[in-house]
N, C-alpha and C. Protein backbone atom coordinates (compact mmCIF):
# COMPACT_ATOMS: atom_id res chain seq x y z
N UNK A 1 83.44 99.53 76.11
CA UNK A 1 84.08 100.73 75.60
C UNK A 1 85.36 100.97 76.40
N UNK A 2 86.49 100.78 75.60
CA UNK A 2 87.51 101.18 76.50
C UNK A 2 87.66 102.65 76.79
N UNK A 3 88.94 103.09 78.05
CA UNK A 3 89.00 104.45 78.36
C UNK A 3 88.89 105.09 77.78
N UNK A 4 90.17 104.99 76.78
CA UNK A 4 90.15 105.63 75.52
C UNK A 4 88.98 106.25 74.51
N UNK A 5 88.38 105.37 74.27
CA UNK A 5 87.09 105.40 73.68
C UNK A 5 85.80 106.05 74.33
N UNK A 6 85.70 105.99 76.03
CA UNK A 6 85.02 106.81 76.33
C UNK A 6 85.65 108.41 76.52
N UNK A 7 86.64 108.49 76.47
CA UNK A 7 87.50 109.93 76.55
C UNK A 7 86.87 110.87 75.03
N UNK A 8 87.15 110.00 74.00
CA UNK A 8 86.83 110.19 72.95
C UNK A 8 85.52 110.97 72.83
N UNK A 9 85.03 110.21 73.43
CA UNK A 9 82.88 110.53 73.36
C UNK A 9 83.07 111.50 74.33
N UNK A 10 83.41 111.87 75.46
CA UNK A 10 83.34 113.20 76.31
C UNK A 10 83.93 114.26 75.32
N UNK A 11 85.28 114.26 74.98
CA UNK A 11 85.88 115.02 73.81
C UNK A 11 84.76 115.77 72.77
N UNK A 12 84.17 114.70 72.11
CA UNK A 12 82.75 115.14 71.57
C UNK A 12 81.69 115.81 72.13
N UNK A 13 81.37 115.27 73.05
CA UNK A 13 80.25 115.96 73.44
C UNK A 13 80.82 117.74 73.92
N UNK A 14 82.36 117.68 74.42
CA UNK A 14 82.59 118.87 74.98
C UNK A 14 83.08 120.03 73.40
N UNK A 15 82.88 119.30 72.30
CA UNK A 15 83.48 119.81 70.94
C UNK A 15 81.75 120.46 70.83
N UNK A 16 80.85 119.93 70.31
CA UNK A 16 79.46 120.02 70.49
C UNK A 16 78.93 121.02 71.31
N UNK A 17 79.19 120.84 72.38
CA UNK A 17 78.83 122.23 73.43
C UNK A 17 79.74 123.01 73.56
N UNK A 18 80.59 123.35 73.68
CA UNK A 18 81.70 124.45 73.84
C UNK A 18 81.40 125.47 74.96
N UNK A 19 80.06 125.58 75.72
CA UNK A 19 79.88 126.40 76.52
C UNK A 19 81.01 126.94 77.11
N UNK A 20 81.77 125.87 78.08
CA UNK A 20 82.81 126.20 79.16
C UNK A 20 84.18 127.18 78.07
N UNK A 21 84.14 126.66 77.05
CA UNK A 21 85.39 127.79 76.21
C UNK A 21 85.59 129.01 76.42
N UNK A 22 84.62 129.79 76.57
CA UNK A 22 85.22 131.37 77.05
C UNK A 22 85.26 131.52 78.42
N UNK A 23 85.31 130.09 79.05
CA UNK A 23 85.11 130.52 80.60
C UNK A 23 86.28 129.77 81.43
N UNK A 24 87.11 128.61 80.65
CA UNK A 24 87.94 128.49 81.15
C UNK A 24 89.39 128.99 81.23
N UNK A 25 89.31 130.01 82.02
CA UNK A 25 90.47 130.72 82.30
C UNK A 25 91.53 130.46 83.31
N UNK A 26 91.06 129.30 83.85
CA UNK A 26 91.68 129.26 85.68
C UNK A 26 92.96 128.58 85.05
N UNK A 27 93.20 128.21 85.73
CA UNK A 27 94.75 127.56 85.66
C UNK A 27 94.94 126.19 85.07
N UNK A 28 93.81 125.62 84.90
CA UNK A 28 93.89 123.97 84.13
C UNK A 28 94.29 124.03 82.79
N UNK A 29 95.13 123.19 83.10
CA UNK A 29 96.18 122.81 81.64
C UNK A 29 95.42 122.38 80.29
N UNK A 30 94.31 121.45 80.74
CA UNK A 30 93.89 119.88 80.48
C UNK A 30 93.05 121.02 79.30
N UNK A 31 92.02 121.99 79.43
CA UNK A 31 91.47 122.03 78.48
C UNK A 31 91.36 122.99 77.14
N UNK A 32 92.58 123.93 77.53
CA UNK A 32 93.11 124.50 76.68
C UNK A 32 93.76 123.48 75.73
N UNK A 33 94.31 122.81 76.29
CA UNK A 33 94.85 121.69 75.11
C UNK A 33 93.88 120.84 75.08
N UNK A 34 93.08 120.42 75.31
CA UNK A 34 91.47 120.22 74.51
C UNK A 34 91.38 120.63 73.30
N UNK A 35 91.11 121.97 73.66
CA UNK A 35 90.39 122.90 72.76
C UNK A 35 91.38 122.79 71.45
N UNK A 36 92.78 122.84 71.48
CA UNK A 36 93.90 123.21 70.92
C UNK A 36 93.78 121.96 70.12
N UNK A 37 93.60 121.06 70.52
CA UNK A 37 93.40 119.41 69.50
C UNK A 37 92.67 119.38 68.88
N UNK A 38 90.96 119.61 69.25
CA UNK A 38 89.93 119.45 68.89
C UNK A 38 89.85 121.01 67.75
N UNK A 39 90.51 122.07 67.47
CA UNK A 39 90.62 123.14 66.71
C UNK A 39 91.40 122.31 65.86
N UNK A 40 92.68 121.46 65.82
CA UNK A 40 93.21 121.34 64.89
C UNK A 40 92.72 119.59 63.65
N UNK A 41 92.34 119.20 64.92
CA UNK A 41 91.11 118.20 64.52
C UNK A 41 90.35 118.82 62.88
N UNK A 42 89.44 119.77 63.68
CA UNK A 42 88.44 120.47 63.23
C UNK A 42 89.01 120.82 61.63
N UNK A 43 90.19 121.88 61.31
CA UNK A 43 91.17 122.35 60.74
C UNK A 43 91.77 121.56 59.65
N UNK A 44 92.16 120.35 59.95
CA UNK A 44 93.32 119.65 59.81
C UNK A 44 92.06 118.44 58.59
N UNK A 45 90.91 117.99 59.43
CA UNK A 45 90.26 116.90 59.51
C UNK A 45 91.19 115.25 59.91
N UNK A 46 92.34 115.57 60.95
CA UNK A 46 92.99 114.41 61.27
C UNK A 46 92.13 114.11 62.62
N UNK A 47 92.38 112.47 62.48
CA UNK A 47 91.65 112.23 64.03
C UNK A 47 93.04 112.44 64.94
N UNK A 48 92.23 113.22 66.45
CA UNK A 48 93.02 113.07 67.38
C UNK A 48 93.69 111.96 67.66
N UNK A 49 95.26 112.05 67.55
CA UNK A 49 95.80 110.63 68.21
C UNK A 49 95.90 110.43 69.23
N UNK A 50 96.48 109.02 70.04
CA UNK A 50 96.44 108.65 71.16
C UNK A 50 97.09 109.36 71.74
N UNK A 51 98.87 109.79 71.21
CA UNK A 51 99.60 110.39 71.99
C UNK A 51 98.89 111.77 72.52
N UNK A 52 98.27 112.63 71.05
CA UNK A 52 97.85 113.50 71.79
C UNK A 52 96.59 113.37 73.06
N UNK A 53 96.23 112.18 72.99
CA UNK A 53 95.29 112.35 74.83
C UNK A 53 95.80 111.84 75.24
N UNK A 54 97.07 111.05 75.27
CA UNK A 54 97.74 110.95 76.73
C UNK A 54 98.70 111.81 76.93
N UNK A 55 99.22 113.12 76.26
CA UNK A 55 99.73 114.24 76.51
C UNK A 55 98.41 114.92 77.16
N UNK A 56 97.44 115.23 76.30
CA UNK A 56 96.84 116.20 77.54
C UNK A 56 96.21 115.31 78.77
N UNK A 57 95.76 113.99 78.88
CA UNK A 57 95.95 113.68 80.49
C UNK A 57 96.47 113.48 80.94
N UNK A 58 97.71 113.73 80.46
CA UNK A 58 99.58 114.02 81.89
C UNK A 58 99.09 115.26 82.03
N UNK A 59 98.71 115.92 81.67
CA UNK A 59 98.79 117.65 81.86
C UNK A 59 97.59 118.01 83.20
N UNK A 60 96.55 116.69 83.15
CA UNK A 60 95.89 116.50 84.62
C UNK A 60 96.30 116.70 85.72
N UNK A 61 96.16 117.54 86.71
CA UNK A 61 96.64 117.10 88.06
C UNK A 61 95.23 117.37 89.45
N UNK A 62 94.13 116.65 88.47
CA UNK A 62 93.36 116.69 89.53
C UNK A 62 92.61 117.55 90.10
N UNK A 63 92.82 118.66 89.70
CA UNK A 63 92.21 120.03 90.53
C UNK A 63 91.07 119.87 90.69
N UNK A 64 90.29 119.46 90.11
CA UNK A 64 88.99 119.36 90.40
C UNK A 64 88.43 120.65 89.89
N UNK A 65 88.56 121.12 88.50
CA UNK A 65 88.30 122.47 88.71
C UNK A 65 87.26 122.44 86.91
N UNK A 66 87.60 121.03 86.86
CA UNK A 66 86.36 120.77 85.54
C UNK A 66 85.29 121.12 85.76
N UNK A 67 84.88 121.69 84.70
CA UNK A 67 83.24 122.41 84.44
C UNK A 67 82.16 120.72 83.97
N UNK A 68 83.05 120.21 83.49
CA UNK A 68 81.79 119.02 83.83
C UNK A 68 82.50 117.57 84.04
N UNK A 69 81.46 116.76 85.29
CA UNK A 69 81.84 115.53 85.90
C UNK A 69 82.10 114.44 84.84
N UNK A 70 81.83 114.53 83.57
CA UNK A 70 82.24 113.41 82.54
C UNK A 70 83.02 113.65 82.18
N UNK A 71 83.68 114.52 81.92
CA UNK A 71 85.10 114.55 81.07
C UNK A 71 86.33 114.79 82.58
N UNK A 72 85.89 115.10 83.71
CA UNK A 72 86.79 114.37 84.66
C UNK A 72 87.47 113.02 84.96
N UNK A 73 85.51 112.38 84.99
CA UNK A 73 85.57 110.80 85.05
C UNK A 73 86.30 110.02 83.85
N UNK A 74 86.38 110.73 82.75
CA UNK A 74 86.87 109.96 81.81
C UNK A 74 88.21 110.27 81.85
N UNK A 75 88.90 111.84 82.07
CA UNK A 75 90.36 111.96 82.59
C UNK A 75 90.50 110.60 83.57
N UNK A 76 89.75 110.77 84.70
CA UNK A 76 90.56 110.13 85.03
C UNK A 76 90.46 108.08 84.94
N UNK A 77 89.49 107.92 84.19
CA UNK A 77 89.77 105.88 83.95
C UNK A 77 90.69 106.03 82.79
N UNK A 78 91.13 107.07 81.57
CA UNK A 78 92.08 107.35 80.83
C UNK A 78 93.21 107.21 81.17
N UNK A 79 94.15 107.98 82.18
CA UNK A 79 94.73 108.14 83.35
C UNK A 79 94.96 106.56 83.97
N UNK A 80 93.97 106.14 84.25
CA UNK A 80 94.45 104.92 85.13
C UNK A 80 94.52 103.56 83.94
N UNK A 81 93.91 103.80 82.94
CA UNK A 81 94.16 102.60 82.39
C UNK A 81 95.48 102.61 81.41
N UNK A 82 95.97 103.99 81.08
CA UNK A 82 96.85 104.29 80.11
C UNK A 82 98.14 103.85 81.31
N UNK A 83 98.31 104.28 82.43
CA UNK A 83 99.60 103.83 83.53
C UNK A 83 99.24 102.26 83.79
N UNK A 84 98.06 101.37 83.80
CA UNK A 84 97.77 99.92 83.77
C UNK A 84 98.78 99.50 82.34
N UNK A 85 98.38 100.32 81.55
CA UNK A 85 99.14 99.40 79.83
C UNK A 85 100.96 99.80 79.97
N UNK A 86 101.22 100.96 80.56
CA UNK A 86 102.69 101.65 80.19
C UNK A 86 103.45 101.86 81.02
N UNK A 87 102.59 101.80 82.14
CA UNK A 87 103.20 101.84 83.49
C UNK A 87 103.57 103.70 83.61
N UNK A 88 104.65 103.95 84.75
CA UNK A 88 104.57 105.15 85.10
C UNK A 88 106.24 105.36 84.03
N UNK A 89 106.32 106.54 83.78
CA UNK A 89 107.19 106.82 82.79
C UNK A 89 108.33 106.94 83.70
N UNK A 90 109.67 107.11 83.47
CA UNK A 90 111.17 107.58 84.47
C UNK A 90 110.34 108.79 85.12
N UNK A 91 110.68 109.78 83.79
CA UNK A 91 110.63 111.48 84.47
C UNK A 91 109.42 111.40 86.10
N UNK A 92 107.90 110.33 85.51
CA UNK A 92 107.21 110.79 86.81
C UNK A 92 107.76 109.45 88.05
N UNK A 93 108.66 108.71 88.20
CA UNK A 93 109.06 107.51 88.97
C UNK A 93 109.87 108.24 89.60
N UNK A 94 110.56 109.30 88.50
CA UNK A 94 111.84 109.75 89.58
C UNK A 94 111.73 111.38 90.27
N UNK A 95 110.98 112.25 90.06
CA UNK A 95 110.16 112.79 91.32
C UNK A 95 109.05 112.52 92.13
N UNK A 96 108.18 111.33 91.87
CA UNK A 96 106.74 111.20 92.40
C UNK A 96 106.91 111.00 93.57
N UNK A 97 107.90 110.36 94.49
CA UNK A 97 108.22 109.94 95.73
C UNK A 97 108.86 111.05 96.77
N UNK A 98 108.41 111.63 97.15
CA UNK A 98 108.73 113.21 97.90
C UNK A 98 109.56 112.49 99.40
N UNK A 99 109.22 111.91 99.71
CA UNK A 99 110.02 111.19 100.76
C UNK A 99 110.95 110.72 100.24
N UNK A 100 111.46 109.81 99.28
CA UNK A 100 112.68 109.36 99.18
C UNK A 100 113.44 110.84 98.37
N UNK A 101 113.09 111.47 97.79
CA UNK A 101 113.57 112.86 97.21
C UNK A 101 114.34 113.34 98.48
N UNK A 102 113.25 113.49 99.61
CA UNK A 102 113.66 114.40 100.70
C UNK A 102 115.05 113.85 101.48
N UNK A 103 114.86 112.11 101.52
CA UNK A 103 115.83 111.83 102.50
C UNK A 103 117.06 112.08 101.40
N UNK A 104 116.98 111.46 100.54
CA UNK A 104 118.58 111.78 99.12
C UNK A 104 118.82 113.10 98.96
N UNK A 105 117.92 114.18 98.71
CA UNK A 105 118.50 115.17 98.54
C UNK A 105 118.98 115.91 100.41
N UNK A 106 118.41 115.50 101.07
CA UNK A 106 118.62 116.01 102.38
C UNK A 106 119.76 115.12 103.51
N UNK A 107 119.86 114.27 102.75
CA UNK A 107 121.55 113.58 103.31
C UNK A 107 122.68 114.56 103.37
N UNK A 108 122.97 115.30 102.11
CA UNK A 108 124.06 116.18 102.06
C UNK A 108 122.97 117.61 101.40
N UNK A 109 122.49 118.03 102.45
CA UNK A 109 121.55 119.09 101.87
C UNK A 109 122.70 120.71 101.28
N UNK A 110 123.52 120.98 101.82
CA UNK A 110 124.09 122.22 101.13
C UNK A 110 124.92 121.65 99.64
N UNK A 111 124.95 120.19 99.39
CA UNK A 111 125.83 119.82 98.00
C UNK A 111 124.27 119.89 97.09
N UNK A 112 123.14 119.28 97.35
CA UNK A 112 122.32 119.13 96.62
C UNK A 112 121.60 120.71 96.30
N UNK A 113 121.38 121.61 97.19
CA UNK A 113 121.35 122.97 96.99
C UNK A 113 121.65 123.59 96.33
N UNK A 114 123.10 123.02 96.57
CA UNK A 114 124.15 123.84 94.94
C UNK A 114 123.82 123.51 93.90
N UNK A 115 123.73 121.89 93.45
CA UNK A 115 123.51 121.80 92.84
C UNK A 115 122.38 121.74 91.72
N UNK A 116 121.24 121.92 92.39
CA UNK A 116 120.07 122.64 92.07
C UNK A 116 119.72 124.09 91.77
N UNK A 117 120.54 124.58 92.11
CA UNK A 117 121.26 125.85 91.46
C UNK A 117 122.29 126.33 90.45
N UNK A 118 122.69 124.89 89.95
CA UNK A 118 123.84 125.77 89.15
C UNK A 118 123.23 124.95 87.53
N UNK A 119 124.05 126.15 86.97
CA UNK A 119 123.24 126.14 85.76
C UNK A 119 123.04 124.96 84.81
N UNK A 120 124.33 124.10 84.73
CA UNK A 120 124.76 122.75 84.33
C UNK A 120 124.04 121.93 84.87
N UNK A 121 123.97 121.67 86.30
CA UNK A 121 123.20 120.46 86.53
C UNK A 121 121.45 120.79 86.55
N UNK A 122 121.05 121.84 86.63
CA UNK A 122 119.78 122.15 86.19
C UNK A 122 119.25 121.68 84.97
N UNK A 123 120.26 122.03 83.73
CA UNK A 123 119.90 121.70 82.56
C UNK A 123 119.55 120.17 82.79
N UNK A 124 120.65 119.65 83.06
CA UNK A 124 121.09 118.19 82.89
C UNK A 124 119.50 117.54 83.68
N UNK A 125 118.71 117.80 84.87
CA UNK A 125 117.87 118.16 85.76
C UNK A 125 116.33 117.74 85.02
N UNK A 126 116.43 119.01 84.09
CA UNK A 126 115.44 119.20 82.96
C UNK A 126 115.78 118.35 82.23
N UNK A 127 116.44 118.03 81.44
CA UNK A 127 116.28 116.49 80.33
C UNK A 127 116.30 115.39 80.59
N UNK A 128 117.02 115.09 82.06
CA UNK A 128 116.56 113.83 82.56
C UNK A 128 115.39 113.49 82.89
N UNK A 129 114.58 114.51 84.16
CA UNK A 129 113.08 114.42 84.82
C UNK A 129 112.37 115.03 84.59
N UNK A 130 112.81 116.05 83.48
CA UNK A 130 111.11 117.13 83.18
C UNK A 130 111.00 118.46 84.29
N UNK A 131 112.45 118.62 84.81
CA UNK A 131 112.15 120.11 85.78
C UNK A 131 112.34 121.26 84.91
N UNK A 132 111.72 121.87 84.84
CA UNK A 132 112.01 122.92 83.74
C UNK A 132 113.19 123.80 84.20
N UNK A 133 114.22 124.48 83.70
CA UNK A 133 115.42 125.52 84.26
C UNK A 133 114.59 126.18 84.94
N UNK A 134 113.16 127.26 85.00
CA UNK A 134 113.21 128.37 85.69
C UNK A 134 112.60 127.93 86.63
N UNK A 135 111.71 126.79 86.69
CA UNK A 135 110.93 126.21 88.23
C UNK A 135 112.00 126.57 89.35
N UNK A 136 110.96 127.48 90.38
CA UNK A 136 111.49 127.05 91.55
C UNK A 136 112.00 125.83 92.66
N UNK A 137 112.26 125.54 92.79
CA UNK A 137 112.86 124.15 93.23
C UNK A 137 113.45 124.77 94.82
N UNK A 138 112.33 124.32 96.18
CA UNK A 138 112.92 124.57 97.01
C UNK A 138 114.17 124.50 98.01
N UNK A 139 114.85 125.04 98.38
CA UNK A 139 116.14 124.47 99.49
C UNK A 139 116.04 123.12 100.24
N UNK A 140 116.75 122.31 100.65
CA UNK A 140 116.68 121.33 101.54
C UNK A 140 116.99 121.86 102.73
N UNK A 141 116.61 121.59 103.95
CA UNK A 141 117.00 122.21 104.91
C UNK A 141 117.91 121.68 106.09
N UNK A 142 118.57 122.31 106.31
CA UNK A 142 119.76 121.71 107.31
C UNK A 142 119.19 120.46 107.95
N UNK A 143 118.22 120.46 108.94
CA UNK A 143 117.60 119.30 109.67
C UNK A 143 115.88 119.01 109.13
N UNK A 144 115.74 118.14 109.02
CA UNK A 144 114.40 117.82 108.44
C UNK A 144 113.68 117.30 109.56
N UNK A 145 112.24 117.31 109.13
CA UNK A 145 111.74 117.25 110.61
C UNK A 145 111.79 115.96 111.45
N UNK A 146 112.00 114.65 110.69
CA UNK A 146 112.25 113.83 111.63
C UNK A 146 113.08 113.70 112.69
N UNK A 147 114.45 114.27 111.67
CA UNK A 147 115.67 114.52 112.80
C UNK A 147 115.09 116.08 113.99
N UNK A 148 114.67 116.72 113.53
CA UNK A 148 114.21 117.39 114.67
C UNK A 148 113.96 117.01 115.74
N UNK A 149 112.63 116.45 115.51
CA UNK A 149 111.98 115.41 116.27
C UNK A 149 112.53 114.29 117.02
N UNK A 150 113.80 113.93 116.58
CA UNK A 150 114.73 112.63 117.47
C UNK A 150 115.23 113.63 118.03
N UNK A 151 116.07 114.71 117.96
CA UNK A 151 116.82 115.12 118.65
C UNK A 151 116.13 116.27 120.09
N UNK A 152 114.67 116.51 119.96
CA UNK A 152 114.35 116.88 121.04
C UNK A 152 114.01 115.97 121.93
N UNK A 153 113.53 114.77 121.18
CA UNK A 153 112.63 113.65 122.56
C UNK A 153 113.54 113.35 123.50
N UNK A 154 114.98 112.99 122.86
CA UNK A 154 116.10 113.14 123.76
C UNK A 154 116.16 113.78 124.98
N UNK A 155 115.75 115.22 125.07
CA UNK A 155 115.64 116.52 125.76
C UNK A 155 114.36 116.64 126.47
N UNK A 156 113.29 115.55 126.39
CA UNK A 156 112.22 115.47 126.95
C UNK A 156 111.68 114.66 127.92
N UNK A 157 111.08 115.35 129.18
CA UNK A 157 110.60 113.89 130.04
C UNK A 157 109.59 113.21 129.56
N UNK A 158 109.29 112.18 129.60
CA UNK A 158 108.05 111.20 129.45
C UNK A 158 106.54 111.59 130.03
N UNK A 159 105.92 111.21 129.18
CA UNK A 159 104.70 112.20 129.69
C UNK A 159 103.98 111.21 130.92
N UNK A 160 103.50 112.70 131.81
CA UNK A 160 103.34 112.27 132.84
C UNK A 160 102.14 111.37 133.03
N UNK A 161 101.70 109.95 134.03
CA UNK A 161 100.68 109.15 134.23
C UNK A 161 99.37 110.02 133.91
N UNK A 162 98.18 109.33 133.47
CA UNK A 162 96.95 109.78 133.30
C UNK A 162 96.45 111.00 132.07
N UNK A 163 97.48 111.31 131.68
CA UNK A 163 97.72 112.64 130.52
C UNK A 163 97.55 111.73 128.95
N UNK A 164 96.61 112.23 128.45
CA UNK A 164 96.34 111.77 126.95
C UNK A 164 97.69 111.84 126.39
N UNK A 165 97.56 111.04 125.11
CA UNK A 165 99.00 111.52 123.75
C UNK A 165 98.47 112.31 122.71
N UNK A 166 99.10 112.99 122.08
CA UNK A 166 98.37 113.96 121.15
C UNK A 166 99.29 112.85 119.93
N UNK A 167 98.62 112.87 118.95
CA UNK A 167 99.44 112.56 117.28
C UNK A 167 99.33 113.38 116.72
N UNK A 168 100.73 113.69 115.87
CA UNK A 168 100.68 114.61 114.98
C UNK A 168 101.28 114.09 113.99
N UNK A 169 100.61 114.53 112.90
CA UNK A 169 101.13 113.89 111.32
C UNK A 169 101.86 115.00 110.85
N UNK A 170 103.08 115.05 110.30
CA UNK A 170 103.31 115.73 109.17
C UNK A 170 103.51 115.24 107.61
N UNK A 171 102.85 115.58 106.99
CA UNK A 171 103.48 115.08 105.10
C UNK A 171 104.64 114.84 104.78
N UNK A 172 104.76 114.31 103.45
CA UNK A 172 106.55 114.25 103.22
C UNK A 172 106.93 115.55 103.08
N UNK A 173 106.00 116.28 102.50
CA UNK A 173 106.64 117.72 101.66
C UNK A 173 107.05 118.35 103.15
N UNK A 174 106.14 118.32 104.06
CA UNK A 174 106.73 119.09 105.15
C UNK A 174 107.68 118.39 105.78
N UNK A 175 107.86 117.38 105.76
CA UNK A 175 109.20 116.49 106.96
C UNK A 175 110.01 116.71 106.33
N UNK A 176 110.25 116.80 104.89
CA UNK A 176 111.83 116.46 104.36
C UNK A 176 111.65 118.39 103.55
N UNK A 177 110.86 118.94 102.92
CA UNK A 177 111.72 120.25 102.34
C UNK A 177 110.86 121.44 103.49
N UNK A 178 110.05 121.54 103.82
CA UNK A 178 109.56 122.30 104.70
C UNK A 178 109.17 122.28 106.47
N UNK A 179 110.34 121.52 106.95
CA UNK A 179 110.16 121.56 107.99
C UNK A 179 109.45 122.62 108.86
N UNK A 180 109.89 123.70 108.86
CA UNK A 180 109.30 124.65 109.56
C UNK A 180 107.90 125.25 109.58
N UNK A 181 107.27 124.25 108.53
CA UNK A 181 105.90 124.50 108.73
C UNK A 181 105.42 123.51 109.17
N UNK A 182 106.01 122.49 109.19
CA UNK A 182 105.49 121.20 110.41
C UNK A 182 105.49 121.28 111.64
C-alpha cells in the first residue's frame, strides 16, 4: 500500500468517526482542511485528489497535536514519500535553511531590514517564497552571535589548569536572528 493509499484509509476511517470534529479547535491547519475535503468529497461525490493531500500535508508542521496516532503516522510516510518523488519545492529550499538565511540576510543586516520592510520587496518576497505581506518577519541584528562570540574570546584569558569546559549550543534561529537570547 503506498503512502498515499494508506493516507487515504486514515482519511476514512477519520470521515467514519468524526469524533475529534467539534474538538479540534487548537491551531492545526491539517484538519480543518481534512474536514473541508472530505465535506466537499461528501457534497460534490468527487474523489479527493492528490494535490488536495499534498496541500493539506504541507499545511503539517508536526505539532504533534493529532487526536489520533494513525493519521499522524500516515501524515507523516505521505510527507516523506511525496518529497522522495518531487523533491522539496523552491518556496520551502529557499527559507528552510535558517543558517544560511541568517548569514545572507545578516551580512548587510540594516539593507536587508529595509528591505523586508518595504512594501515592494515584500510583495515581490511573497510570490517568490510564500511569506505572506503581513507575517512578521524578524530584524537581523547588528552582530549575530557568532561574531559576538569571536569578538569577546579575544578579550578573554584561557581557562585556568584543572577547571572543567562548559559547552554551550545555540540554534540557528538564535545565532543568526535572535542573538540575545543565546
Amino acid at each position: 500500500m503506498s503512502a498515499e493509499d494508506r493516507l487515504r484509509y486514515e482519511i476514512s476511517k477519520c470521515r467514519n468517526c468524526e469524533a475529534c470534529r467539534s474538538h479540534v479547535n487548537f491551531s492545526c491547519l491539517v484538519f480543518p482542511e481534512m474536514f473541508r475535503i472530505v465535506d466537499k468529497e461528501r457534497e460534490t461525490g468527487e474523489k479527493i485528489t492528490t494535490d488536495e493531500l499534498m496541500h493539506m500535508i504541507n499545511l503539517c508542521n508536526f505539532c504533534g497535536a493529532c487526536p489520533c496516532l494513525d493519521i499522524r503516522a500516515a501524515i507523516m510516510e505521505a510527507k516523506t514519500e511525496y518529497m522522495d518523488r518531487y523533491g522539496l519545492g523552491f518556496k520551502i529550499r529557499a527559507i528552510e535553511n535558517v543558517e544560511r538565511i541568517g548569514k545572507w540576510g545578516g551580512a548587510i543586516p540594516q539593507l536587508t531590514n529595509f528591505l523586508f520592510k518595504n512594501e515592494i520587496t515584500r510583495g515581490v518576497l511573497g510570490k517568490t517564497v510564500g511569506i505572506h505581506g503581513e507575517r512578521k518577519i524578524p530584524d537581523f541584528p547588528k552582530e549575530n552571535f557568532p561574531e559576538w562570540i569571536k569578538s569577546r574570546k579575544e578579550n578573554t584569558k584561557s581557562r585556568a589548569e584543572g577547571k572543567k569546559k562548559v559547552a554551550y549550543f545555540a540554534g540557528c534561529t538564535a545565532r543568526y536572528l535572535f542573538p540575545d537570547v543565546a
